[in-house]
N, C-alpha and C. Protein backbone atom coordinates (compact mmCIF):
# COMPACT_ATOMS: atom_id res chain seq x y z
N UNK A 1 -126.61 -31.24 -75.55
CA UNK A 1 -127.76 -32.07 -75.32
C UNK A 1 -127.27 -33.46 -74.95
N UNK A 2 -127.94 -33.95 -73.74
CA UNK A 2 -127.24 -35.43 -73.34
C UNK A 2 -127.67 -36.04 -74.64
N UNK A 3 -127.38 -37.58 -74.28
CA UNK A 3 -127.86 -38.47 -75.29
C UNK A 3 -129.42 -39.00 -74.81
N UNK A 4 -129.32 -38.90 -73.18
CA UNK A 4 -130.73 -39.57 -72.48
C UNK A 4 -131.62 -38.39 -73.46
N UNK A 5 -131.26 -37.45 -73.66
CA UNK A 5 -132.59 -36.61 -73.51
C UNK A 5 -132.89 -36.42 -75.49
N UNK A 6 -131.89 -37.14 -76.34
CA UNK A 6 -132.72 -37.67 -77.71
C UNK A 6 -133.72 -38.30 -77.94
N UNK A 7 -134.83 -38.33 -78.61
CA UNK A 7 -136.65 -39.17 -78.30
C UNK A 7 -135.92 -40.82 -79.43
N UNK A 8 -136.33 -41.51 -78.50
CA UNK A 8 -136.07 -42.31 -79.02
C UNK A 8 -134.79 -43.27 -79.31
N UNK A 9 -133.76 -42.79 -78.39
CA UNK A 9 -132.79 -42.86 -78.42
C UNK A 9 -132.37 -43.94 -77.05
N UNK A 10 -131.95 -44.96 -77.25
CA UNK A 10 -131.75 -45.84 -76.18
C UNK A 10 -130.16 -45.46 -74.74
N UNK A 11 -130.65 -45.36 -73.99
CA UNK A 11 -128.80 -44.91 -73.26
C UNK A 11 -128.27 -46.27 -72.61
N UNK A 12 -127.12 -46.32 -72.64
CA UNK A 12 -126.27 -47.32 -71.61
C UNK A 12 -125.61 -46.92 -70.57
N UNK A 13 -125.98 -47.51 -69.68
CA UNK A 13 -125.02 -47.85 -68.52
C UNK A 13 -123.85 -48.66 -68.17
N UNK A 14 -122.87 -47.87 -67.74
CA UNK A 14 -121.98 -48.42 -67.78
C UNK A 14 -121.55 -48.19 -66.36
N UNK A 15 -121.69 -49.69 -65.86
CA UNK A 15 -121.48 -49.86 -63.81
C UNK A 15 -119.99 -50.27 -63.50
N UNK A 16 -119.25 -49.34 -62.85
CA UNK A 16 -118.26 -49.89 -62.50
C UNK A 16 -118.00 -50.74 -61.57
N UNK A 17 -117.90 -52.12 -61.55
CA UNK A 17 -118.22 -52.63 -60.23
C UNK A 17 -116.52 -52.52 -59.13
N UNK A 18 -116.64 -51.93 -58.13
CA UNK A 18 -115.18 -52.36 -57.51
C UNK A 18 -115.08 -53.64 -57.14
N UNK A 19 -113.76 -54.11 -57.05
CA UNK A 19 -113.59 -55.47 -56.54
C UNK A 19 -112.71 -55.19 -55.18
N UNK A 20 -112.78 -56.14 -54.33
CA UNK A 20 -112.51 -55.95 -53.16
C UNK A 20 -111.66 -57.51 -52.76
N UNK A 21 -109.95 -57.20 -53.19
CA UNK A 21 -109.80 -58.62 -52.98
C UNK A 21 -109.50 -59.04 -51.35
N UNK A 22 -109.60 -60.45 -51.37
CA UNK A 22 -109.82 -61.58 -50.07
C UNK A 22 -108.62 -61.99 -50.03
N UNK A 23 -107.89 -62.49 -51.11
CA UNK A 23 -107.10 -63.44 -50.91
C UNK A 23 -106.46 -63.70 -51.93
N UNK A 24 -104.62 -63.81 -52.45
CA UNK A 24 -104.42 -64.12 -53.60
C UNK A 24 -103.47 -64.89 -53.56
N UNK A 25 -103.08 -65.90 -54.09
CA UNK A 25 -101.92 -66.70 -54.29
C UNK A 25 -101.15 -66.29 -55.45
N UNK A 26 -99.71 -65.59 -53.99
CA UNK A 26 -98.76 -65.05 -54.69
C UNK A 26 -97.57 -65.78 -55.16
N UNK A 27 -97.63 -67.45 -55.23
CA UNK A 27 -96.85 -67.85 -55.91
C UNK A 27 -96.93 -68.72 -57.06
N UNK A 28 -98.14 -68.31 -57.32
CA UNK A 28 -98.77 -69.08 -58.93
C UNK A 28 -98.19 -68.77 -60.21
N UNK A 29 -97.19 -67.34 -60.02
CA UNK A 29 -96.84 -66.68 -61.17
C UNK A 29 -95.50 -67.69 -60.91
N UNK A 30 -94.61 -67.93 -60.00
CA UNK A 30 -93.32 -68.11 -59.83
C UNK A 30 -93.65 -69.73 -60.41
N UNK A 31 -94.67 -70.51 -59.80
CA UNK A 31 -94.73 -72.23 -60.00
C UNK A 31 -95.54 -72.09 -61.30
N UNK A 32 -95.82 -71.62 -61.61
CA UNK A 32 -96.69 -71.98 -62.72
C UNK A 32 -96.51 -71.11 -63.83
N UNK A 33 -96.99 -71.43 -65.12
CA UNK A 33 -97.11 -70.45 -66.91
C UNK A 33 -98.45 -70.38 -66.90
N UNK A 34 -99.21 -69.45 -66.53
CA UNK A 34 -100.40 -69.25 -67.18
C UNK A 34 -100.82 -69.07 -68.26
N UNK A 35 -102.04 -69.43 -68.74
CA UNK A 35 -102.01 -69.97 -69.97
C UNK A 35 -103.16 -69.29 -70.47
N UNK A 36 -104.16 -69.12 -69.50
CA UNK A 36 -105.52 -68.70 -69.96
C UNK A 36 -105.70 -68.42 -68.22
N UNK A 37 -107.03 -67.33 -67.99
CA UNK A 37 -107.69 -67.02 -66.74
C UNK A 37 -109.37 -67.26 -67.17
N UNK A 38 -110.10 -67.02 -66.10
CA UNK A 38 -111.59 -67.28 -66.10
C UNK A 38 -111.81 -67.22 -64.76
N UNK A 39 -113.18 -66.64 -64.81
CA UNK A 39 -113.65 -66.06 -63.50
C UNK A 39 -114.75 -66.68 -63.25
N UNK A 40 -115.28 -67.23 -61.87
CA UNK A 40 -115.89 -67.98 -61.40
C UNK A 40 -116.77 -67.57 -60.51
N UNK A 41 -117.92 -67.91 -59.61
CA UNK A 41 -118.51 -67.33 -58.78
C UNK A 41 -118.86 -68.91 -58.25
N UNK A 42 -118.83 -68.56 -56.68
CA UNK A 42 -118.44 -69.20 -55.53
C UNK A 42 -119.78 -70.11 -54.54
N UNK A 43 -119.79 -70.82 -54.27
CA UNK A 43 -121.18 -71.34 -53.95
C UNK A 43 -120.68 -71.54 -52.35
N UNK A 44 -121.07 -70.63 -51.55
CA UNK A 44 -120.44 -70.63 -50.18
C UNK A 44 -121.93 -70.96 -49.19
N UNK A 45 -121.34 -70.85 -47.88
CA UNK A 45 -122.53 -70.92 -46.52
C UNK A 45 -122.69 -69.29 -46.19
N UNK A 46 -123.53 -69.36 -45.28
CA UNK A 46 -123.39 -67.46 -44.83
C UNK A 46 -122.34 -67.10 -43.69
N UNK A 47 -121.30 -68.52 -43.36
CA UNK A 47 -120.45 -68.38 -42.16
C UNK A 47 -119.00 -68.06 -43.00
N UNK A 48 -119.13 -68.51 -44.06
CA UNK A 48 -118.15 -68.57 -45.66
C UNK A 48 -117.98 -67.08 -45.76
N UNK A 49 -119.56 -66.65 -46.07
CA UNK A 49 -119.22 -65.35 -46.74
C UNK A 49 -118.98 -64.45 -45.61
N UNK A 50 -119.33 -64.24 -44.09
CA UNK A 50 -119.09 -63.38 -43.22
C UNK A 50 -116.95 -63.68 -43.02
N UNK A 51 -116.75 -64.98 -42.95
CA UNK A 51 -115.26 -65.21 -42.93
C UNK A 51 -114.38 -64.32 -43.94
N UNK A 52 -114.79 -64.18 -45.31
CA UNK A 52 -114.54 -63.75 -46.27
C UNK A 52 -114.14 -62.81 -45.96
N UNK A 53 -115.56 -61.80 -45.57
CA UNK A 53 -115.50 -60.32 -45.61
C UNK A 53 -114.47 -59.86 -44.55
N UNK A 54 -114.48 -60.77 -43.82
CA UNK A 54 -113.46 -60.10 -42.87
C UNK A 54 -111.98 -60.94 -43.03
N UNK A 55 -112.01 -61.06 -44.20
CA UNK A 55 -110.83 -61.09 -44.77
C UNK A 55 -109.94 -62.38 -44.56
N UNK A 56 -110.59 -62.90 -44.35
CA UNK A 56 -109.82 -64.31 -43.87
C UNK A 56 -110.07 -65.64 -45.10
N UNK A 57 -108.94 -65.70 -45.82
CA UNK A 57 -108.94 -67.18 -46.61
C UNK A 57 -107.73 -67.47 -46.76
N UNK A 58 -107.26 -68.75 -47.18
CA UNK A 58 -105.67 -68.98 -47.81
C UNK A 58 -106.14 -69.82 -49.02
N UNK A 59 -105.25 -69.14 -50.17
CA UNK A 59 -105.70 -70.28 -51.14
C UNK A 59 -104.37 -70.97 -51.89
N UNK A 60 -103.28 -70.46 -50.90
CA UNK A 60 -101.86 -71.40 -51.28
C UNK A 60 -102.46 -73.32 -51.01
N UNK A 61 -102.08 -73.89 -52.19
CA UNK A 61 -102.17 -75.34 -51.70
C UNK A 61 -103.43 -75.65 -52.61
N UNK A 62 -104.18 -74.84 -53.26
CA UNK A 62 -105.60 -74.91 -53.57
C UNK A 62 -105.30 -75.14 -55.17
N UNK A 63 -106.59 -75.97 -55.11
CA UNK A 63 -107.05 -76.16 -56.91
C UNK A 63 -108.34 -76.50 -57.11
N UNK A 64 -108.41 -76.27 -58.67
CA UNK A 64 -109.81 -76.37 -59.06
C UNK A 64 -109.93 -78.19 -60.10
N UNK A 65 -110.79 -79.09 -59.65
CA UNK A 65 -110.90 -80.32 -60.16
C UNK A 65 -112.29 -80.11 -61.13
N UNK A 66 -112.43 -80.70 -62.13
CA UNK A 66 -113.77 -81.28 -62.96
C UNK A 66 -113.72 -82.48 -63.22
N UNK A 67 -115.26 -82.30 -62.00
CA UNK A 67 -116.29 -83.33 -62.03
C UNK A 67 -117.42 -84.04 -62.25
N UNK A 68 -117.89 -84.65 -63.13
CA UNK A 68 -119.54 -84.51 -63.50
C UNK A 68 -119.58 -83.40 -64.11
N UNK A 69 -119.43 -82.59 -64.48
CA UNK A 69 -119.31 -81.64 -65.44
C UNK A 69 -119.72 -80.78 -64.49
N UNK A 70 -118.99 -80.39 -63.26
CA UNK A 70 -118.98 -79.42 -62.21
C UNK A 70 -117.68 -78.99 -62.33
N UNK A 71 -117.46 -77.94 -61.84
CA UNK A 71 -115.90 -77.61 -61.73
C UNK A 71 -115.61 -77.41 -59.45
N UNK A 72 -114.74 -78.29 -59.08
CA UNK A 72 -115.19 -77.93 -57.69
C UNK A 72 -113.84 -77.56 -57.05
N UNK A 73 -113.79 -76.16 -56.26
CA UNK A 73 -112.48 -75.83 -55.50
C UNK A 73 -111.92 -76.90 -54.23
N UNK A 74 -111.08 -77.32 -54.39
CA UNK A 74 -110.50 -77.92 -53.08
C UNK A 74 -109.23 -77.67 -52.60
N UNK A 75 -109.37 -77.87 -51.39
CA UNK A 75 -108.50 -77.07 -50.44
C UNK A 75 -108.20 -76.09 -50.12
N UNK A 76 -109.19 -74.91 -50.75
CA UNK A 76 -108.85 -73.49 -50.19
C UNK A 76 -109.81 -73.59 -48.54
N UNK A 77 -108.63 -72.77 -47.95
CA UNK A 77 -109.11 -72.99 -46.27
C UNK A 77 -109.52 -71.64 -45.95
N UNK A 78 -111.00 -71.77 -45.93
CA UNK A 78 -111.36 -70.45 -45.07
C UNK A 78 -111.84 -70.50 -43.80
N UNK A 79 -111.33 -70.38 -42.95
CA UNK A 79 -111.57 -70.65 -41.72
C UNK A 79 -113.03 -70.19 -41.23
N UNK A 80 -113.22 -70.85 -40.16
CA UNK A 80 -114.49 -70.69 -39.27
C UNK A 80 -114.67 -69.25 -38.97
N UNK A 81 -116.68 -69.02 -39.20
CA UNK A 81 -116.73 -67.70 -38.84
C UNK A 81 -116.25 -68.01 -37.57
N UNK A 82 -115.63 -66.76 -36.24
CA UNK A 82 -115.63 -66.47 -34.93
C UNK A 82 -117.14 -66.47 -34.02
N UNK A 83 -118.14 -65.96 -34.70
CA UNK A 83 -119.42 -65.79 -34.10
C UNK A 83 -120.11 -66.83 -34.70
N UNK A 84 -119.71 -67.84 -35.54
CA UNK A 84 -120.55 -68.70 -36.52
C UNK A 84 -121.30 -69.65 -35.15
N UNK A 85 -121.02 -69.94 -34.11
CA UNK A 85 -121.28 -71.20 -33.28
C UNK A 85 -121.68 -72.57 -33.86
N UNK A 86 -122.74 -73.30 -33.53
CA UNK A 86 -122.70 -74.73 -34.14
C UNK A 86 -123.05 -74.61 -35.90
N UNK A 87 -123.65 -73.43 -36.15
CA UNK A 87 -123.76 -73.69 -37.94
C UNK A 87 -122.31 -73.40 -38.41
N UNK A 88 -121.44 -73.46 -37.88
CA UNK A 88 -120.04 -72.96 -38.94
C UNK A 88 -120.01 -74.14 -39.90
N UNK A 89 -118.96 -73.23 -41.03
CA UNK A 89 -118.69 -74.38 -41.51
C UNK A 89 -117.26 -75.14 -41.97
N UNK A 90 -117.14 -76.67 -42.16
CA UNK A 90 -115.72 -76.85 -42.64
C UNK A 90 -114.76 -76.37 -43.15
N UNK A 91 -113.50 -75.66 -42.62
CA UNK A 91 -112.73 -74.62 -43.77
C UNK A 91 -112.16 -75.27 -44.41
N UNK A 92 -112.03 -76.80 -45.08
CA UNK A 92 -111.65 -77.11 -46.15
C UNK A 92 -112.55 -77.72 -46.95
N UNK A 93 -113.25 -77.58 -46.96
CA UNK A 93 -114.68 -78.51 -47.61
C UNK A 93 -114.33 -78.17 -49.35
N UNK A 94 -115.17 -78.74 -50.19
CA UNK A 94 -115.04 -78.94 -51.94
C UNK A 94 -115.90 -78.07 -51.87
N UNK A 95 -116.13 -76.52 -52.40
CA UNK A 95 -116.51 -75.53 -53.09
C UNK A 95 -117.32 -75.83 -54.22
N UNK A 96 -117.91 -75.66 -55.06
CA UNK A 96 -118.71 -75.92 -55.89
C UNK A 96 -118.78 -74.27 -56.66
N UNK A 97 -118.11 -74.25 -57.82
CA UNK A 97 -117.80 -73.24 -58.46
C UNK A 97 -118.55 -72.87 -59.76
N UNK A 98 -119.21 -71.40 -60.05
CA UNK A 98 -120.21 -71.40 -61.12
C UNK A 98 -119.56 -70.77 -62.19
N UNK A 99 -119.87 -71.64 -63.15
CA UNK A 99 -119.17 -71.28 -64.30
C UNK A 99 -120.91 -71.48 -65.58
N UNK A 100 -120.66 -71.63 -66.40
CA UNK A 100 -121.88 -71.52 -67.95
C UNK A 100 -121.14 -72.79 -68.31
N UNK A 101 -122.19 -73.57 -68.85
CA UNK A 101 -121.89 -75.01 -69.51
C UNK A 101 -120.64 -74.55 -70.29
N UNK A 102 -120.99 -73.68 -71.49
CA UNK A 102 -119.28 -73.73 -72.52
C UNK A 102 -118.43 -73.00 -71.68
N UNK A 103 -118.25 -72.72 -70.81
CA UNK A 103 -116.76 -72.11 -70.42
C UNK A 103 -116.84 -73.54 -69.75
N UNK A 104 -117.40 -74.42 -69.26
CA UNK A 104 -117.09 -75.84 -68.50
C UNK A 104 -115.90 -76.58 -69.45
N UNK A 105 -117.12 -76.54 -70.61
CA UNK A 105 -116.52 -77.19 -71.69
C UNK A 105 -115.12 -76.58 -72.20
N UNK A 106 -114.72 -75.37 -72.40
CA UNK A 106 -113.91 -75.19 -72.68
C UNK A 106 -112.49 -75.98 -71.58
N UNK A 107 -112.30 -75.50 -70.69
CA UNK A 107 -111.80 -75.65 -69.21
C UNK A 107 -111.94 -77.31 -69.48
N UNK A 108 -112.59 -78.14 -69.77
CA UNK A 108 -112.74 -79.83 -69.50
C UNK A 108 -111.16 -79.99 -71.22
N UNK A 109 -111.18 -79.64 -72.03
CA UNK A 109 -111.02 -79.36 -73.17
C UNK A 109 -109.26 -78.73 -72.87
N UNK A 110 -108.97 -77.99 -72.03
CA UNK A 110 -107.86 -77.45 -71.95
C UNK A 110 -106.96 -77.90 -71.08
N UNK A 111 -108.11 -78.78 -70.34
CA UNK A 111 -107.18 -79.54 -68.85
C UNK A 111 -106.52 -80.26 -69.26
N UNK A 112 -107.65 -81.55 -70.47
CA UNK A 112 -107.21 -82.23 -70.78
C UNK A 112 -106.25 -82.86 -71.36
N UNK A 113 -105.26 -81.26 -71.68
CA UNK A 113 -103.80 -81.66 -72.80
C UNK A 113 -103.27 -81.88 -71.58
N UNK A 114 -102.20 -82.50 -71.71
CA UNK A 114 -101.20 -83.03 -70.89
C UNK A 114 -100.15 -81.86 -70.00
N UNK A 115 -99.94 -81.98 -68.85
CA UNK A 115 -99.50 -80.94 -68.15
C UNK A 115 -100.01 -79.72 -67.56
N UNK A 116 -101.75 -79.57 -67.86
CA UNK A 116 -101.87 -78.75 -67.92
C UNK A 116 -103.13 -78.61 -66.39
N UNK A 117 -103.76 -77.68 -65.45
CA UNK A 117 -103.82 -78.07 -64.30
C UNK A 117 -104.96 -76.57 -63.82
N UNK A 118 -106.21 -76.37 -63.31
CA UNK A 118 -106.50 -75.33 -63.17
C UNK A 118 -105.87 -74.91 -61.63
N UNK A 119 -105.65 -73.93 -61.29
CA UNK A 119 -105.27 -73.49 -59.93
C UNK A 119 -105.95 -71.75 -59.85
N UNK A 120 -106.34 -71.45 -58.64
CA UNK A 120 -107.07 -70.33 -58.33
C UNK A 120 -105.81 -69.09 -58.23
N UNK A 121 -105.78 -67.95 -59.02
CA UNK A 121 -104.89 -66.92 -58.30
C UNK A 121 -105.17 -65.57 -57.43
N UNK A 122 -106.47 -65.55 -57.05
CA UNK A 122 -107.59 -64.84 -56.59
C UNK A 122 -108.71 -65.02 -56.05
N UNK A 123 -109.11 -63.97 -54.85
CA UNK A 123 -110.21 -64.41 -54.35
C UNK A 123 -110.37 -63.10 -53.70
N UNK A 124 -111.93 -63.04 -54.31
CA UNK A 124 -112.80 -61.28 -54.65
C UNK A 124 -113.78 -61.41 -53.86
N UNK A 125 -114.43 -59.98 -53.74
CA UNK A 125 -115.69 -59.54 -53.97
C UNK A 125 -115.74 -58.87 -55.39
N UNK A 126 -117.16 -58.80 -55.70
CA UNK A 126 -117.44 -57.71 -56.79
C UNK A 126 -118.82 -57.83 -56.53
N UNK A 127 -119.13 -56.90 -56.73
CA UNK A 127 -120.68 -56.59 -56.51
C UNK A 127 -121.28 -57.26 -55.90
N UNK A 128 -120.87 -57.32 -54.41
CA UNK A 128 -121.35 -57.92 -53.66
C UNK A 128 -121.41 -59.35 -53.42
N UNK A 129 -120.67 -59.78 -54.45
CA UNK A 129 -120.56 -61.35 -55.13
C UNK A 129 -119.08 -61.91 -54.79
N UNK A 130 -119.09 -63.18 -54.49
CA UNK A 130 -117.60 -63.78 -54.12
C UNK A 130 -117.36 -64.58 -55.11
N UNK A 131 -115.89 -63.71 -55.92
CA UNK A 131 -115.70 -64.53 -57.05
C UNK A 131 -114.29 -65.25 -56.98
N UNK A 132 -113.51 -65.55 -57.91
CA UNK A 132 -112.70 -66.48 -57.91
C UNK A 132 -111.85 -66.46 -59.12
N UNK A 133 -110.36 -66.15 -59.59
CA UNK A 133 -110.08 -65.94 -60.71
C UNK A 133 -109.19 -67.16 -60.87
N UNK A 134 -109.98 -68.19 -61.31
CA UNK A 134 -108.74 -69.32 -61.98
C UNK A 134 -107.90 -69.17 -63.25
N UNK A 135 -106.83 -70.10 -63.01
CA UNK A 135 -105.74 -69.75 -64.28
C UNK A 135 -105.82 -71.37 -64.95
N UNK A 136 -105.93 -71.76 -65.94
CA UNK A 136 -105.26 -72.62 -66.66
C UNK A 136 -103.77 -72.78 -66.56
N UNK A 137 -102.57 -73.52 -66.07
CA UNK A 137 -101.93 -73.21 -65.82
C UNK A 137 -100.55 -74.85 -66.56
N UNK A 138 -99.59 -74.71 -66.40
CA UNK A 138 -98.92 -75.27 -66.73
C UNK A 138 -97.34 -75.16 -65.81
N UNK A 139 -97.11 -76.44 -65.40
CA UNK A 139 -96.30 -76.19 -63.97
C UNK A 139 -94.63 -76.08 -64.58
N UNK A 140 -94.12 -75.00 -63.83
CA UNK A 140 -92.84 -74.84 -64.26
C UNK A 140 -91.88 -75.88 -63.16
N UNK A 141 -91.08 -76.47 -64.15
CA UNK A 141 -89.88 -77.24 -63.43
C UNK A 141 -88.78 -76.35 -62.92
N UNK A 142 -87.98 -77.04 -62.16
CA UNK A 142 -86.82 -76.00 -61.50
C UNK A 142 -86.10 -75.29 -62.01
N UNK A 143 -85.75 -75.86 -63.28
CA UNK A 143 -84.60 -75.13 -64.07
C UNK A 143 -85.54 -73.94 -65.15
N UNK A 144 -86.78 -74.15 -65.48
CA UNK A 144 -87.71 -72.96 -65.49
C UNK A 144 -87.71 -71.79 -64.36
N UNK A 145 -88.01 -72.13 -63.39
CA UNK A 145 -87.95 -71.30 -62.34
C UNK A 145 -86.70 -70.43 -61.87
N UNK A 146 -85.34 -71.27 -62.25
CA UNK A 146 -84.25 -70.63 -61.86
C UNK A 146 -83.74 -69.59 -63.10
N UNK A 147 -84.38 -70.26 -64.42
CA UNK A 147 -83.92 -68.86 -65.83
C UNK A 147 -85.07 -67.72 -65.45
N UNK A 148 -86.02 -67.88 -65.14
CA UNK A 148 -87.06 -66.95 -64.93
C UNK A 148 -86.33 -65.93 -64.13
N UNK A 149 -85.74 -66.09 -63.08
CA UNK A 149 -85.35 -65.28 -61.81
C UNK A 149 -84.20 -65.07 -62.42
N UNK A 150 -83.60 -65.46 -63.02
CA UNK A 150 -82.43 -64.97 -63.64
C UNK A 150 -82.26 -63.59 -64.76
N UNK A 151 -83.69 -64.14 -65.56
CA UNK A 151 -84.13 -63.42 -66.83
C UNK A 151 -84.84 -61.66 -66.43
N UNK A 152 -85.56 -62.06 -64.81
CA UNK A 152 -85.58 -61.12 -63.90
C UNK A 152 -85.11 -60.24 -63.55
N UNK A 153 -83.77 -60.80 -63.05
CA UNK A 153 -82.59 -60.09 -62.50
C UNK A 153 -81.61 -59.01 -63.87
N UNK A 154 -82.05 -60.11 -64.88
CA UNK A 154 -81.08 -59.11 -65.49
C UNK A 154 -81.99 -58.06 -66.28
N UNK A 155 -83.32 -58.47 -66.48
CA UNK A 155 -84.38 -56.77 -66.86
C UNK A 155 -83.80 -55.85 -65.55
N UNK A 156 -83.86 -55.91 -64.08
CA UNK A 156 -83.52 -55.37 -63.30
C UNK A 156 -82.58 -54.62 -63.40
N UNK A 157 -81.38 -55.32 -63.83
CA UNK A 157 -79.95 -54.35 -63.90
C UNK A 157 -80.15 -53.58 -65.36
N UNK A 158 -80.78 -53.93 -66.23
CA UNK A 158 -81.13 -53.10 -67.38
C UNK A 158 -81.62 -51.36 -66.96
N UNK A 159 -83.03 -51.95 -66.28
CA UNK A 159 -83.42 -50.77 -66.05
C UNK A 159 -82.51 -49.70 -65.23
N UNK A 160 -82.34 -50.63 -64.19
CA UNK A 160 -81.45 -49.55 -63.12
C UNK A 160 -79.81 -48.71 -63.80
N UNK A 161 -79.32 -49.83 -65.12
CA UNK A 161 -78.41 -49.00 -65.57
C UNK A 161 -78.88 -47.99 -67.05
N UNK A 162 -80.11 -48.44 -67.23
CA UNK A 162 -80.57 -46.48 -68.07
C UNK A 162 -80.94 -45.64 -66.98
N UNK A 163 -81.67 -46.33 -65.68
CA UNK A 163 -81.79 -44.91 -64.97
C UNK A 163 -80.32 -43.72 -64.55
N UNK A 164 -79.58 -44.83 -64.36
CA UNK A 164 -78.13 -43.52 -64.44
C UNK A 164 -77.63 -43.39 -65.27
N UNK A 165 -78.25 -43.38 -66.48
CA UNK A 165 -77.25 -43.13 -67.83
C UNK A 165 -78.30 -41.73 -67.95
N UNK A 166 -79.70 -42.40 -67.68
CA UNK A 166 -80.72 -40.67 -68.12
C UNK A 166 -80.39 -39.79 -67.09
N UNK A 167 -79.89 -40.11 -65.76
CA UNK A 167 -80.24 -39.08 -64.76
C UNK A 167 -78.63 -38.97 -64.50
């Protein structure tokens, strides 16, 4: 017997939404310690979202600022729709990003320790919706960056010397 078909019995749905990514900045893991993520939804034009879909953004170079108790993307460049004609719009323009007052607050609250910096590492669809996955982030210096790749290299030779010890 399903559960729909108990009297009285409430059912849930459970929607899988796919995500369909746009765009990701693949060197946020190497420059940066993430610290925390949060997901955003995107306040675009309709020349924005047709650019999108067809796959066109860069969000190397990009970050997220709070302002007025807005949170706003700048410098991610999505270029001009092709068919947009005179309504296109600016591909670097300040984004305006939707977040809920307490995740603002949180995010105003986490920036604020010292070193610490939001930057975008993603850029979605999901349900039809253009979202945005920022990181809280904390910037690695050089000599961070060079033990990392080091610390890398040698999980690397780890693994590769049990694979010929098992096989």
């Amino acid at each position: 017997m399903h559960a729909s078909s108990v009297p009285g019995q409430k059912t849930r749905r459970v929607i899988v939404m796919a995500e369909r990514l746009v765009a990701s900045n693949k060197r946020i893991r190497r420059d940066y310690e993430i610290i925390e993520t949060v997901e955003a939804g995107l306040v675009l034009t309709g020349t924005e979202v047709k650019s999108l879909r067809a796959g066109r953004a860069d969000l190397s170079g990009s970050f997220a600022r709070i302002e007025g108790g807005e949170v706003w993307l700048i410098d991610c460049h999505i270029p001009p729709y092709e068919q947009g004609g005179y309504s296109n719009h600016e591909p670097k323009r300040p984004r305006k990003l939707l977040l809920h007052r307490h995740q603002i607050r949180r995010l105003i609250g986490r920036v604020s320790q010292k070193g610490l910096t939001l930057v975008p590492v993603r850029l979605y669809f999901q349900g039809g919706y253009a979202k945005i996955l920022l990181a809280v982030a904390r910037g690695r210096g050089k000599g961070d960056k060079r033990r990392r790749i080091e610390d890398d290299e040698a999980r690397r030779e780890m693994k590769k010397a049990l694979r010929s010890l098992k096989g």
